[in-house]
PDB file of N, CA and C in Angstrom:
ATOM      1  N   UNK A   1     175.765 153.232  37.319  1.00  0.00           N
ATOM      2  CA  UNK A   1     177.141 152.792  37.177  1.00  0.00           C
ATOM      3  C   UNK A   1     177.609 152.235  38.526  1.00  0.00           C
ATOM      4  N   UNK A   2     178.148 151.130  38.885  1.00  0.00           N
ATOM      5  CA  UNK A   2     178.384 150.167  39.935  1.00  0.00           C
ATOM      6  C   UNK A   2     180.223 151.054  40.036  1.00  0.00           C
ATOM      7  N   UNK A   3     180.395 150.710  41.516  1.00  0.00           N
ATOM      8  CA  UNK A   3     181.825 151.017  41.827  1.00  0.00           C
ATOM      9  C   UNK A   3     182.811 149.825  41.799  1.00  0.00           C
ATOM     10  N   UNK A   4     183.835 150.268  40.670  1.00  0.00           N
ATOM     11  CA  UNK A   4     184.857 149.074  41.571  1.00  0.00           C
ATOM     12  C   UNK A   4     185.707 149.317  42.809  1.00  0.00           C
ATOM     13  N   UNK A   5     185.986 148.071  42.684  1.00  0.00           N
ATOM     14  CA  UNK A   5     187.031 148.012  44.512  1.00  0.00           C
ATOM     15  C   UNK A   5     188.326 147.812  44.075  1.00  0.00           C
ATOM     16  N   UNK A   6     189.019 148.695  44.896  1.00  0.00           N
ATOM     17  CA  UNK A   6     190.612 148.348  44.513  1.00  0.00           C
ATOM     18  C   UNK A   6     191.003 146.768  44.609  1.00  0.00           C
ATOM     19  N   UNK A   7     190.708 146.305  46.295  1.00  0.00           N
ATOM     20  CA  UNK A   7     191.089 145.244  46.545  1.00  0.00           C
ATOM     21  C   UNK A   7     190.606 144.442  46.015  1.00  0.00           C
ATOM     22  N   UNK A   8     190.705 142.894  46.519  1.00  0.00           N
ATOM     23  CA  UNK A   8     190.119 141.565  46.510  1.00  0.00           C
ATOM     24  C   UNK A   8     190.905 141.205  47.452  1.00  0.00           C
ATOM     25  N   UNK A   9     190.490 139.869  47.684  1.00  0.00           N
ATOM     26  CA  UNK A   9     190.638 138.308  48.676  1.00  0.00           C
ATOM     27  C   UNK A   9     190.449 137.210  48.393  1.00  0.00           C
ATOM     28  N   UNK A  10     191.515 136.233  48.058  1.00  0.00           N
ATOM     29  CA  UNK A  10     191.281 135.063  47.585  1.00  0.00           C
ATOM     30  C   UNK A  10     190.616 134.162  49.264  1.00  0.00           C
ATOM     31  N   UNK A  11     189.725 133.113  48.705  1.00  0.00           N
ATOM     32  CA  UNK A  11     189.087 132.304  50.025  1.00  0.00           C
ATOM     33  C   UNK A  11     190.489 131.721  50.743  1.00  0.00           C
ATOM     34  N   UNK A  12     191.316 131.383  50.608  1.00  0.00           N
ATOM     35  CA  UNK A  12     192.757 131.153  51.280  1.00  0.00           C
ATOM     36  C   UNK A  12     192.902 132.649  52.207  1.00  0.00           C
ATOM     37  N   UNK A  13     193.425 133.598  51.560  1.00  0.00           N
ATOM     38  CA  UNK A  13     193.897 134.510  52.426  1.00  0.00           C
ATOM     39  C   UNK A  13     192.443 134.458  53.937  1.00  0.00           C
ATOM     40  N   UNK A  14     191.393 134.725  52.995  1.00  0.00           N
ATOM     41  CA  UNK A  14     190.270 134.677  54.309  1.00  0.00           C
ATOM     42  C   UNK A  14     190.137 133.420  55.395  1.00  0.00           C
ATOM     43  N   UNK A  15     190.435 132.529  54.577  1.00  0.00           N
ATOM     44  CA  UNK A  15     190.386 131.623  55.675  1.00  0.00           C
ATOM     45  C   UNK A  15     191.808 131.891  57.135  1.00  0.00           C
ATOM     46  N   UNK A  16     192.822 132.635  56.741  1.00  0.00           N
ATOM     47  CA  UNK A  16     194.132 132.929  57.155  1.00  0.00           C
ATOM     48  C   UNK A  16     193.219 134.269  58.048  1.00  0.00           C
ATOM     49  N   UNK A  17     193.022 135.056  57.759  1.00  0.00           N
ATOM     50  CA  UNK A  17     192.161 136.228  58.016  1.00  0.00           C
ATOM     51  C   UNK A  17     191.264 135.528  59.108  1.00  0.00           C
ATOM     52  N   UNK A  18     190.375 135.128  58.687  1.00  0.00           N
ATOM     53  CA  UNK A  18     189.351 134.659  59.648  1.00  0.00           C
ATOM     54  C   UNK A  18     190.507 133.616  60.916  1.00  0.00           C
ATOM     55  N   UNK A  19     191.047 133.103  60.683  1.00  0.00           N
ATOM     56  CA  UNK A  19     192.279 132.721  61.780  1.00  0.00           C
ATOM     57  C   UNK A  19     192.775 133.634  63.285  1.00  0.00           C
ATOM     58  N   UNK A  20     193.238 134.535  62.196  1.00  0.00           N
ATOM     59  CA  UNK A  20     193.421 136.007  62.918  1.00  0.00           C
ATOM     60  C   UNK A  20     192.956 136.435  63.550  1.00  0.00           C
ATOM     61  N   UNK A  21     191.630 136.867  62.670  1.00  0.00           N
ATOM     62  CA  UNK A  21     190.765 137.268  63.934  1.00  0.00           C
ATOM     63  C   UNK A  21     190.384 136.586  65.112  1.00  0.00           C
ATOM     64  N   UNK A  22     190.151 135.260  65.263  1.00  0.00           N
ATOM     65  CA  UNK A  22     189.742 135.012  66.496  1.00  0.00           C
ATOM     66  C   UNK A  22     190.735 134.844  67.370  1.00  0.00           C
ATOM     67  N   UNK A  23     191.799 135.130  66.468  1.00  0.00           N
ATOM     68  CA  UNK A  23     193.326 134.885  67.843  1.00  0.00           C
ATOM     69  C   UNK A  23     193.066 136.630  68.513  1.00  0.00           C
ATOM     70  N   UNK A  24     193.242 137.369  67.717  1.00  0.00           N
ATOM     71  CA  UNK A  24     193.498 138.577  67.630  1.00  0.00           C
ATOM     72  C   UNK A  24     192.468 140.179  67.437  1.00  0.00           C
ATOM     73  N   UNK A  25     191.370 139.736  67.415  1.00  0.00           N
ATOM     74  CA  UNK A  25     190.421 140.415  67.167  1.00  0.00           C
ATOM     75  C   UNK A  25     190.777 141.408  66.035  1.00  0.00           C
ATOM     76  N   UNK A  26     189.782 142.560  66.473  1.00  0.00           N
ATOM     77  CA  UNK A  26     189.547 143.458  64.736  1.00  0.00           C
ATOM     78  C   UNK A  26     191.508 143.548  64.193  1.00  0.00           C
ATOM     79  N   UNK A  27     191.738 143.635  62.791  1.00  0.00           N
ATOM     80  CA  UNK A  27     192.716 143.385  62.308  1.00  0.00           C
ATOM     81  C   UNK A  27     192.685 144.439  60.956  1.00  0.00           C
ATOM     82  N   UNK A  28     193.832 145.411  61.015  1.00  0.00           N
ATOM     83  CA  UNK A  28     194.298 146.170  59.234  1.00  0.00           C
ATOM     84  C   UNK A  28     195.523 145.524  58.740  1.00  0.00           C
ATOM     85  N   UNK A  29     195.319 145.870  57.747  1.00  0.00           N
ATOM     86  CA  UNK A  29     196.578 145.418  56.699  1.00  0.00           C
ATOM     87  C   UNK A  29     196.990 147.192  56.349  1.00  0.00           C
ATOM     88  N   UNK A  30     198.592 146.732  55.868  1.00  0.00           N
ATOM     89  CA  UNK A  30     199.301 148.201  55.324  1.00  0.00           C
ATOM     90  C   UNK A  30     200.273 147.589  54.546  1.00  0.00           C
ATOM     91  N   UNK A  31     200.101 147.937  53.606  1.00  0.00           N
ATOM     92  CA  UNK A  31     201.493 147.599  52.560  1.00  0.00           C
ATOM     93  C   UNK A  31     202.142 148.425  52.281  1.00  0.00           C
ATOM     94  N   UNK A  32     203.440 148.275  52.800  1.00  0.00           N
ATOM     95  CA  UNK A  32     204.568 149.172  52.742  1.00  0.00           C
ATOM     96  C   UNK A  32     205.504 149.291  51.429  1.00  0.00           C
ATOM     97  N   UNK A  33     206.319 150.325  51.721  1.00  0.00           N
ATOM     98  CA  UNK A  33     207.134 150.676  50.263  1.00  0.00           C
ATOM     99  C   UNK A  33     208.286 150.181  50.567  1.00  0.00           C
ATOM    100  N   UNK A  34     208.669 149.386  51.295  1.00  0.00           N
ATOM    101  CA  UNK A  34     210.091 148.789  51.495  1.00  0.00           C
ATOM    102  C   UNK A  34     210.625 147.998  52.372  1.00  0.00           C
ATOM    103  N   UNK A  35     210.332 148.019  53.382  1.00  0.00           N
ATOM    104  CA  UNK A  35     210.875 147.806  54.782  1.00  0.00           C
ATOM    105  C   UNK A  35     210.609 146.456  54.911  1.00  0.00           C
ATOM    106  N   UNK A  36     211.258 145.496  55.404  1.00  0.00           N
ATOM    107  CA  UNK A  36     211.331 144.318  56.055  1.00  0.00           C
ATOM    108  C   UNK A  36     210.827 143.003  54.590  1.00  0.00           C
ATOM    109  N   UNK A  37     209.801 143.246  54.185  1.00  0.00           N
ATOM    110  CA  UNK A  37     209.280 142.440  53.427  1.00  0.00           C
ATOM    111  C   UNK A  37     209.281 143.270  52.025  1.00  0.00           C
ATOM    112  N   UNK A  38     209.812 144.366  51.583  1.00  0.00           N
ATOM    113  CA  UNK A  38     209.545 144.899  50.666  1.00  0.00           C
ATOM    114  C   UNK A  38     208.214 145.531  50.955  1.00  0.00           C
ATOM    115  N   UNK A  39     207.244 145.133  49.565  1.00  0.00           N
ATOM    116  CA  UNK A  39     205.919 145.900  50.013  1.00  0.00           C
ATOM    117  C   UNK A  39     205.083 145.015  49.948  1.00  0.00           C
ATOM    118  N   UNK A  40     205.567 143.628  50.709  1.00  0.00           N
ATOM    119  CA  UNK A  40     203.982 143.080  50.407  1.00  0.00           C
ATOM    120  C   UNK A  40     203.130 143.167  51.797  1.00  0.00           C
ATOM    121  N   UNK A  41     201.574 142.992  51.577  1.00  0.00           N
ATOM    122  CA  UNK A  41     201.076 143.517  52.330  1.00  0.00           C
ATOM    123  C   UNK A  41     201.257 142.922  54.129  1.00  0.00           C
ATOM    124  N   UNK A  42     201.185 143.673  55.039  1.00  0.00           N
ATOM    125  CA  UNK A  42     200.969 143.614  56.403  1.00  0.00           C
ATOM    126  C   UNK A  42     199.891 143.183  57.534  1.00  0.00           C
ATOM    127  N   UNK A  43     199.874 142.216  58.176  1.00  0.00           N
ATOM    128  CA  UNK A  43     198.577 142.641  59.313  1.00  0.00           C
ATOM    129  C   UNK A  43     198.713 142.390  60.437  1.00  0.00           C
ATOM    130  N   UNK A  44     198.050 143.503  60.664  1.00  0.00           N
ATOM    131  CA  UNK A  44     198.127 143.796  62.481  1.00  0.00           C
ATOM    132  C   UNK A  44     196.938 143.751  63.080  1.00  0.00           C
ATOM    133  N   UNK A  45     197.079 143.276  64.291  1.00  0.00           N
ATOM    134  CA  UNK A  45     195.982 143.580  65.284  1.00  0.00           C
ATOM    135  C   UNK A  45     195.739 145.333  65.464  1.00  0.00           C
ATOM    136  N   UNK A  46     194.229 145.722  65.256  1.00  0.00           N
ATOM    137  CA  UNK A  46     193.906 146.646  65.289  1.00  0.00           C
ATOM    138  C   UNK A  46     194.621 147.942  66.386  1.00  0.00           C
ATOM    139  N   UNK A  47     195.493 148.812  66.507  1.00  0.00           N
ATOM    140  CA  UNK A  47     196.188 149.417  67.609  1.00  0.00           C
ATOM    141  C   UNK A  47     197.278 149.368  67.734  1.00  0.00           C
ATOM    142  N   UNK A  48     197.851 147.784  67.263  1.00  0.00           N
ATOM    143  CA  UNK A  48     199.414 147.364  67.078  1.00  0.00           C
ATOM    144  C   UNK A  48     200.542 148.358  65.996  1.00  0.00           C
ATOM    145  N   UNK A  49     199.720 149.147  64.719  1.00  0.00           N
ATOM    146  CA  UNK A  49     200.203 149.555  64.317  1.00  0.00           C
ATOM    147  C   UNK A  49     199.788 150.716  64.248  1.00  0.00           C
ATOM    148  N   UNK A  50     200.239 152.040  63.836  1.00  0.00           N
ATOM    149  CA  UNK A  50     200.241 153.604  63.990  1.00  0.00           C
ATOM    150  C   UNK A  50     200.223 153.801  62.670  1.00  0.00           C
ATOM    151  N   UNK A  51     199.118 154.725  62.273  1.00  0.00           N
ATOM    152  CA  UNK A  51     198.791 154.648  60.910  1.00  0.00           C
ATOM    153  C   UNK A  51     199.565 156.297  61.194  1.00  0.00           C
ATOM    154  N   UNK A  52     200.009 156.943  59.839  1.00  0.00           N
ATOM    155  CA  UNK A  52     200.686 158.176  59.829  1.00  0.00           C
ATOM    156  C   UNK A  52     199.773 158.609  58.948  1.00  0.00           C
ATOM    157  N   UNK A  53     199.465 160.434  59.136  1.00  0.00           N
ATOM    158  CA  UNK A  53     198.972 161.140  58.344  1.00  0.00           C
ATOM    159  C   UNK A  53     198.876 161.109  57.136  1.00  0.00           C
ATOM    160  N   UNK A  54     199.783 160.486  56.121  1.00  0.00           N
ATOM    161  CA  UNK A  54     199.830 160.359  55.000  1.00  0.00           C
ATOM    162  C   UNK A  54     199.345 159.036  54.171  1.00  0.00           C
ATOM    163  N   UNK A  55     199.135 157.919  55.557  1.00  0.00           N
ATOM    164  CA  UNK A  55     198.486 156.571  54.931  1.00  0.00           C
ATOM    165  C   UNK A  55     196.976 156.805  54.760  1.00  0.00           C
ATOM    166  N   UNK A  56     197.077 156.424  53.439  1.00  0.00           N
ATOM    167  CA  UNK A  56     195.523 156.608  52.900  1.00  0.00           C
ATOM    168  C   UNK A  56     194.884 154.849  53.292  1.00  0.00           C
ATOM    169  N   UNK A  57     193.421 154.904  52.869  1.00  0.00           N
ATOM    170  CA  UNK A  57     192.237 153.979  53.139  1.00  0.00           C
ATOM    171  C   UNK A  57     192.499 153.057  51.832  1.00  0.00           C
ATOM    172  N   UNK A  58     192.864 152.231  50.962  1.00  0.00           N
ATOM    173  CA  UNK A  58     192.288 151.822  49.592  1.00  0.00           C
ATOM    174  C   UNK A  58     190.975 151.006  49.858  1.00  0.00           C
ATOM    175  N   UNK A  59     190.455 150.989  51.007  1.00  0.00           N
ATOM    176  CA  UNK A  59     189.431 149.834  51.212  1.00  0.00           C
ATOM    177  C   UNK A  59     189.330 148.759  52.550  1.00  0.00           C
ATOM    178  N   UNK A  60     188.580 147.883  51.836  1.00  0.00           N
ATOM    179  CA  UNK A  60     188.461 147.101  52.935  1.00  0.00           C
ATOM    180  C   UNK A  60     189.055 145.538  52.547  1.00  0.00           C
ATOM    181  N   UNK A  61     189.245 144.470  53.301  1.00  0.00           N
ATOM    182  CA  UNK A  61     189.647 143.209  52.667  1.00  0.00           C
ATOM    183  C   UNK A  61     188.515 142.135  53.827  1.00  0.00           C
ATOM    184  N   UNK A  62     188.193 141.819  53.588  1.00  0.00           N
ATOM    185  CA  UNK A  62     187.106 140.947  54.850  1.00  0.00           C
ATOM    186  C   UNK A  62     187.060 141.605  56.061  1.00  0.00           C
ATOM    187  N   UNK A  63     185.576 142.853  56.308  1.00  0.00           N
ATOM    188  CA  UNK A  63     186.212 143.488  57.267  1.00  0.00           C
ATOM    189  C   UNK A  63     187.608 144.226  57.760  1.00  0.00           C
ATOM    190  N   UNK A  64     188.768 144.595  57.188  1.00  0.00           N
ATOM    191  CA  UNK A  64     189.907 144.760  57.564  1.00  0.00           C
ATOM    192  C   UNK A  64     190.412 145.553  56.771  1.00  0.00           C
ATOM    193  N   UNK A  65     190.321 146.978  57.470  1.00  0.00           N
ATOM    194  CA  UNK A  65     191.118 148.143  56.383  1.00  0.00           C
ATOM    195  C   UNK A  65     192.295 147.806  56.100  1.00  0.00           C
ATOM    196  N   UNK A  66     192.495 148.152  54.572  1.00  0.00           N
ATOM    197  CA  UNK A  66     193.848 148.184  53.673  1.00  0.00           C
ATOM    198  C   UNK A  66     194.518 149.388  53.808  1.00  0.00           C
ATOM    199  N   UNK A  67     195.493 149.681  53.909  1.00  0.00           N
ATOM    200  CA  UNK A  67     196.172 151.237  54.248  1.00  0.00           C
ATOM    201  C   UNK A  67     197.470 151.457  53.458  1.00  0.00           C
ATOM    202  N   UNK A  68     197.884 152.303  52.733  1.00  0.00           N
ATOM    203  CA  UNK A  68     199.337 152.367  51.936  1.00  0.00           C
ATOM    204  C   UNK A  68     199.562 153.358  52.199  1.00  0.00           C
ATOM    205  N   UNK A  69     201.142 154.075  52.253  1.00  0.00           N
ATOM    206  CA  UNK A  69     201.344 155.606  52.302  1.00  0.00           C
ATOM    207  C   UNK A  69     200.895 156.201  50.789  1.00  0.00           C
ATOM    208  N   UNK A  70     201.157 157.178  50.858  1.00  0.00           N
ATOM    209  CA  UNK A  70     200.400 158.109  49.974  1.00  0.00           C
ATOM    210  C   UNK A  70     201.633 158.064  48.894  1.00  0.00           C
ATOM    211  N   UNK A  71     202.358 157.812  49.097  1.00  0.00           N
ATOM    212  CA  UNK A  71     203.959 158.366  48.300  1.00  0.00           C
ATOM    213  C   UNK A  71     204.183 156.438  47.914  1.00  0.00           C
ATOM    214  N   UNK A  72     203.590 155.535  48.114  1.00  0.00           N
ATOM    215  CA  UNK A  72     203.778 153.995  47.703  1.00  0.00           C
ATOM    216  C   UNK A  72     202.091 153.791  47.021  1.00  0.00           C
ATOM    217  N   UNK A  73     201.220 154.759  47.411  1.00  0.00           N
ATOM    218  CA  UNK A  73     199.903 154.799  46.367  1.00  0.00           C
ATOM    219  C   UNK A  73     200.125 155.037  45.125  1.00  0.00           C
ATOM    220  N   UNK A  74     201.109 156.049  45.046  1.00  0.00           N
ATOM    221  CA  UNK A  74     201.455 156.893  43.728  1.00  0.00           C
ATOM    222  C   UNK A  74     201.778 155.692  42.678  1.00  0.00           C
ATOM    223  N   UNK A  75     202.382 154.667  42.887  1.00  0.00           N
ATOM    224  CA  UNK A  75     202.605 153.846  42.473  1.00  0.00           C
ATOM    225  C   UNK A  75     201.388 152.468  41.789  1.00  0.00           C
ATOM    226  N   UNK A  76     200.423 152.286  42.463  1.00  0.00           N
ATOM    227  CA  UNK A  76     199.280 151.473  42.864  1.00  0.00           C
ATOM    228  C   UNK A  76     197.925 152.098  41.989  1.00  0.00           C
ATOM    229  N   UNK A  77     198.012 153.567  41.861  1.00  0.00           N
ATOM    230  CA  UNK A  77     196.710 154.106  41.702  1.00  0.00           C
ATOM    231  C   UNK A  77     196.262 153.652  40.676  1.00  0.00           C
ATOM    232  N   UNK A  78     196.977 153.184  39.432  1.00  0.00           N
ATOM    233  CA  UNK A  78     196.117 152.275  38.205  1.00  0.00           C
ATOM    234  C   UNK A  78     195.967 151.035  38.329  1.00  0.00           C
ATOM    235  N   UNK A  79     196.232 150.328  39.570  1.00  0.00           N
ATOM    236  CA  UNK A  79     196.092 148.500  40.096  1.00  0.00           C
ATOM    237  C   UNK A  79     195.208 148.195  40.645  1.00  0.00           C
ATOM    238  N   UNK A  80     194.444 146.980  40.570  1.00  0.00           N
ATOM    239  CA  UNK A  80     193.864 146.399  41.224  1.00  0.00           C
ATOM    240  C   UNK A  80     194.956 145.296  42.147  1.00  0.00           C
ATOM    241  N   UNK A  81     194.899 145.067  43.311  1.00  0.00           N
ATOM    242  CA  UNK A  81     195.373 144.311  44.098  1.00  0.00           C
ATOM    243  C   UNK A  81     194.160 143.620  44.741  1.00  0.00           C
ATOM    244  N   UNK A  82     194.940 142.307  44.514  1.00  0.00           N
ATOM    245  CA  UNK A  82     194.773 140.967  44.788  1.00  0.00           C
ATOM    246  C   UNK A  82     195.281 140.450  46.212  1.00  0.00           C
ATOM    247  N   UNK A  83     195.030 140.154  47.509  1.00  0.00           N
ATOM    248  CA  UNK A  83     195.375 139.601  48.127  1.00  0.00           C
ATOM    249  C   UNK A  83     195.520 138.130  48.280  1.00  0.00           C
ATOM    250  N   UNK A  84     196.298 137.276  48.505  1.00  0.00           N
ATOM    251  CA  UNK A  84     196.505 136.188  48.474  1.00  0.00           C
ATOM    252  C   UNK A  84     197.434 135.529  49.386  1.00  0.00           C
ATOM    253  N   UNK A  85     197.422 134.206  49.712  1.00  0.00           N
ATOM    254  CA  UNK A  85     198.313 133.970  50.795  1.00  0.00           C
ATOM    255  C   UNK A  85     199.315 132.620  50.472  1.00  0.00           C
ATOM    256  N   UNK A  86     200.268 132.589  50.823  1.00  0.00           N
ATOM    257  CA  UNK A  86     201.287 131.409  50.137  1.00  0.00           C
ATOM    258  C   UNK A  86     202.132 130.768  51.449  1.00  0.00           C
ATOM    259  N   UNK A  87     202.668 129.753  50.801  1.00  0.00           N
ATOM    260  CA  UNK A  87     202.936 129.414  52.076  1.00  0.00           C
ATOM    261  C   UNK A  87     204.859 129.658  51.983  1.00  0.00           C
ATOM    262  N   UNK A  88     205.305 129.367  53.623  1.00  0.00           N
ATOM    263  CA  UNK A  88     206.795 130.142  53.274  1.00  0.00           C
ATOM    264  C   UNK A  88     206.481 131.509  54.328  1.00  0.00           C
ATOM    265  N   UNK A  89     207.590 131.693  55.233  1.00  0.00           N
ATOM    266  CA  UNK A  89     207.593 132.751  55.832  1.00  0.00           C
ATOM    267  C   UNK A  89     208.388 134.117  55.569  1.00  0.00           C
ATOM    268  N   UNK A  90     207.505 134.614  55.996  1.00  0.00           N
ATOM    269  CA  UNK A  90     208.211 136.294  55.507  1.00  0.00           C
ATOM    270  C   UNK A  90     209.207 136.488  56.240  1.00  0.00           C
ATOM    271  N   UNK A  91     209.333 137.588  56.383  1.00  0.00           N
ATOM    272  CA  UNK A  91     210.484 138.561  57.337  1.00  0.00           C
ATOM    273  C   UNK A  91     209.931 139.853  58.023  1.00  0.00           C
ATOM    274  N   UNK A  92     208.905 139.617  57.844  1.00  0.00           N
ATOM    275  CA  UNK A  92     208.269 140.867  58.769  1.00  0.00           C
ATOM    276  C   UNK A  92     207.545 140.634  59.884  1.00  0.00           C
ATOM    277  N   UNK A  93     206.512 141.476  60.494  1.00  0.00           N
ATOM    278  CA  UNK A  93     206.123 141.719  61.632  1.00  0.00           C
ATOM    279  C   UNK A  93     204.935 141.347  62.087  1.00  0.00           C
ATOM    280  N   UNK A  94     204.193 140.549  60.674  1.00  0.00           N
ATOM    281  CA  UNK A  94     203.387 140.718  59.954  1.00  0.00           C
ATOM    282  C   UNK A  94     202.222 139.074  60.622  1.00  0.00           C
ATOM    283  N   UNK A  95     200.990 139.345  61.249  1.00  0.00           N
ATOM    284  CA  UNK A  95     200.629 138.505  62.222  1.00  0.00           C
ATOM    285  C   UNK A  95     200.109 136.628  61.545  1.00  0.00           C
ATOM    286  N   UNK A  96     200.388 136.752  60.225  1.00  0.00           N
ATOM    287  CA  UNK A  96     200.456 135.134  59.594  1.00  0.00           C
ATOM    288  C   UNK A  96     202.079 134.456  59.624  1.00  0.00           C
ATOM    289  N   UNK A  97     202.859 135.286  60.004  1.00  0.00           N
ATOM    290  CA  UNK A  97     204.146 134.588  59.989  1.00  0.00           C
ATOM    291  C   UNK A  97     203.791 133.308  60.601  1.00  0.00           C
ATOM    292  N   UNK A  98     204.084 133.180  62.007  1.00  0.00           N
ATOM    293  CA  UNK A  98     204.049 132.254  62.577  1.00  0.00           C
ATOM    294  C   UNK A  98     203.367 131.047  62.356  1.00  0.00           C
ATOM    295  N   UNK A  99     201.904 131.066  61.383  1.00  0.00           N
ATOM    296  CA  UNK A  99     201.489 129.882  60.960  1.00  0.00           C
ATOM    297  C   UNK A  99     201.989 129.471  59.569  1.00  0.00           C
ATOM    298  N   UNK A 100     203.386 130.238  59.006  1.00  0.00           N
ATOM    299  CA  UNK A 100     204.088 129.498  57.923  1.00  0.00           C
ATOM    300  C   UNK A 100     203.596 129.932  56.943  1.00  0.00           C
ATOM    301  N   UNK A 101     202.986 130.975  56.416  1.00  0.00           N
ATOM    302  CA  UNK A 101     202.205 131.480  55.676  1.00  0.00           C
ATOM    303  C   UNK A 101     202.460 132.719  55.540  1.00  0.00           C
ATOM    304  N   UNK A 102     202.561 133.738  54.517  1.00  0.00           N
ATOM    305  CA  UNK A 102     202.470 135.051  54.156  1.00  0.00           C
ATOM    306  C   UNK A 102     201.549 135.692  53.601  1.00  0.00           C
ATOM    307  N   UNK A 103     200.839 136.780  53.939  1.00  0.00           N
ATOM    308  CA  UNK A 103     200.149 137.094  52.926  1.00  0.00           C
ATOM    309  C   UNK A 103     201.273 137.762  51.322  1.00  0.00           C
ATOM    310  N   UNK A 104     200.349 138.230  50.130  1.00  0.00           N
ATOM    311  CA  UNK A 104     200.994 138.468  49.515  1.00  0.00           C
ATOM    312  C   UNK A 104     200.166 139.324  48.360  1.00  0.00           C
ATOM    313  N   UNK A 105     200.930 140.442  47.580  1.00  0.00           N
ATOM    314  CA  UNK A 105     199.833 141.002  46.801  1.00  0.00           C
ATOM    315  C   UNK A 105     199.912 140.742  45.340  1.00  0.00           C
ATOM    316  N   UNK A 106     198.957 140.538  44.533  1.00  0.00           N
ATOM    317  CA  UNK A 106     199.104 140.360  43.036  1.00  0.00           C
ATOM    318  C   UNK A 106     198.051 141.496  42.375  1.00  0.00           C
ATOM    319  N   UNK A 107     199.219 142.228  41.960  1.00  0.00           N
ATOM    320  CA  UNK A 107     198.240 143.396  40.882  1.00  0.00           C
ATOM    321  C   UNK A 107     198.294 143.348  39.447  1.00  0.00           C
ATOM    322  N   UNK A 108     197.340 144.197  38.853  1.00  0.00           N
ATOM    323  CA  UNK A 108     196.946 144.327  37.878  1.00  0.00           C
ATOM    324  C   UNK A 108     197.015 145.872  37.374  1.00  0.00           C
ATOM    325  N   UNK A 109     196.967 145.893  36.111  1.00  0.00           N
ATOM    326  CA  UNK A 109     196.826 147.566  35.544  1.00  0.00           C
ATOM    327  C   UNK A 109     194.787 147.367  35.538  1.00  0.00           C
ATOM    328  N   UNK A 110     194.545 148.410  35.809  1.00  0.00           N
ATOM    329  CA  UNK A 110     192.586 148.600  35.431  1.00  0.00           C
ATOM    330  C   UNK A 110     192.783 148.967  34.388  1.00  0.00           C
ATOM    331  N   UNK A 111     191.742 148.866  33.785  1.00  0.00           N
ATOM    332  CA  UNK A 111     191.271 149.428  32.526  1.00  0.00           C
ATOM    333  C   UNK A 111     190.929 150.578  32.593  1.00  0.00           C
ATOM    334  N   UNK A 112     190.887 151.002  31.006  1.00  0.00           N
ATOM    335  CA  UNK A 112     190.034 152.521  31.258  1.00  0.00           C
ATOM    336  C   UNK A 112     188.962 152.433  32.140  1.00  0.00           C
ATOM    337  N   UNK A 113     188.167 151.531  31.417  1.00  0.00           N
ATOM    338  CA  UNK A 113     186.264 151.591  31.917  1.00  0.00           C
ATOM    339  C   UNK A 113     187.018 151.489  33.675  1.00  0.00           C
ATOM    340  N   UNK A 114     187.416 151.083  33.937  1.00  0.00           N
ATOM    341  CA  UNK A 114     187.521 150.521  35.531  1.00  0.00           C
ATOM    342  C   UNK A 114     188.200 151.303  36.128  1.00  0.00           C
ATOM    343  N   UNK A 115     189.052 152.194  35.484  1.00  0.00           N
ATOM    344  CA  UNK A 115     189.503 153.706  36.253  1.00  0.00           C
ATOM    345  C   UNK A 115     188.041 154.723  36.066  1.00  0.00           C
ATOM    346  N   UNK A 116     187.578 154.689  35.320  1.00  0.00           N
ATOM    347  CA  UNK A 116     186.192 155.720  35.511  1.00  0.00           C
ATOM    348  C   UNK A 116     185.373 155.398  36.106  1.00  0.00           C
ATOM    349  N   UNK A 117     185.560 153.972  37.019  1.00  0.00           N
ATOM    350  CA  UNK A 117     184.305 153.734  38.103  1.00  0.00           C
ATOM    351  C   UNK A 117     185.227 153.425  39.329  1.00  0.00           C
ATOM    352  N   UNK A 118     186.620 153.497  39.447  1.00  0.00           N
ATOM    353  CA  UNK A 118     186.928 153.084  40.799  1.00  0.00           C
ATOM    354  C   UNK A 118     186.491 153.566  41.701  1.00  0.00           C
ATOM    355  N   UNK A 119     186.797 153.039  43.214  1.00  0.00           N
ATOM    356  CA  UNK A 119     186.139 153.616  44.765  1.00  0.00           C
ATOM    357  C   UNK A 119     187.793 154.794  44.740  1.00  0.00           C
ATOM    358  N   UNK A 120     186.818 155.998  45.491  1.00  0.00           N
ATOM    359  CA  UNK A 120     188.418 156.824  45.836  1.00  0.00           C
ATOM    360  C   UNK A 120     188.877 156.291  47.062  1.00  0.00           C
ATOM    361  N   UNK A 121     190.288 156.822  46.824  1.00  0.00           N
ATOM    362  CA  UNK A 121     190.838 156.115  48.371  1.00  0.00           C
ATOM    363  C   UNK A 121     190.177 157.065  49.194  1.00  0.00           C
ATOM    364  N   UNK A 122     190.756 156.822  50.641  1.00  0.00           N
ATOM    365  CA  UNK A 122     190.416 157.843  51.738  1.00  0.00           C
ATOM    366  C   UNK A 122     191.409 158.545  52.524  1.00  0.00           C
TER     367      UNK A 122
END
């Protein structure tokens, strides 16, 4: 039985991603439950942001841990999320602003079969 992955990455967001990184080296994302942008997802240069005891792992996105609090997971735990990137600037803190671009998340409900093989968070 093969695992699924919470996430994905459309080749846009990566190409935005791969951007990043060479401005900025290693890089996480965190999608928040409210603040500044609502909850769409975040990225920081690796250190820039302070992960809290309660932000769990959902994965990885090109190299680049995904992180949610535990209390905005509760919400997520039957989704697959989609990363994707659009153009239009956010309001957050969030290190694609400046090239006019946001990232952004698009979920889904899983299926049964695909809740009995997901990856656990961490």
């Amino acid at each position: 039985m093969s695992t699924i992955e919470r996430l994905s990455v459309s080749d846009a967001a990566i190409a935005i991603i791969e951007q990043l990184q060479a401005q900025h080296g290693e890089l996480i994302f965190h999608q928040s439950g409210g603040c500044c942008d609502g909850s769409a997802p975040m990225c920081f240069a690796k250190g820039e942001f302070i992960l809290g005891s309660r932000d769990l792992c959902l994965g990885e996105i090109h190299q680049c841990g995904f992180y949610m609090a535990a209390d905005q997971f509760s919400y997520y735990k039957n989704m697959h999320i989609h990363i994707d990137v659009c153009e239009g600037r956010g309001s957050s803190f969030s290190l694609e602003i400046p090239l006019g671009v946001r990232f952004m998340a698009v979920s889904r409900l899983l299926s049964e079969d695909e809740l009995a093989q997901i990856r656990p968070v961490v």
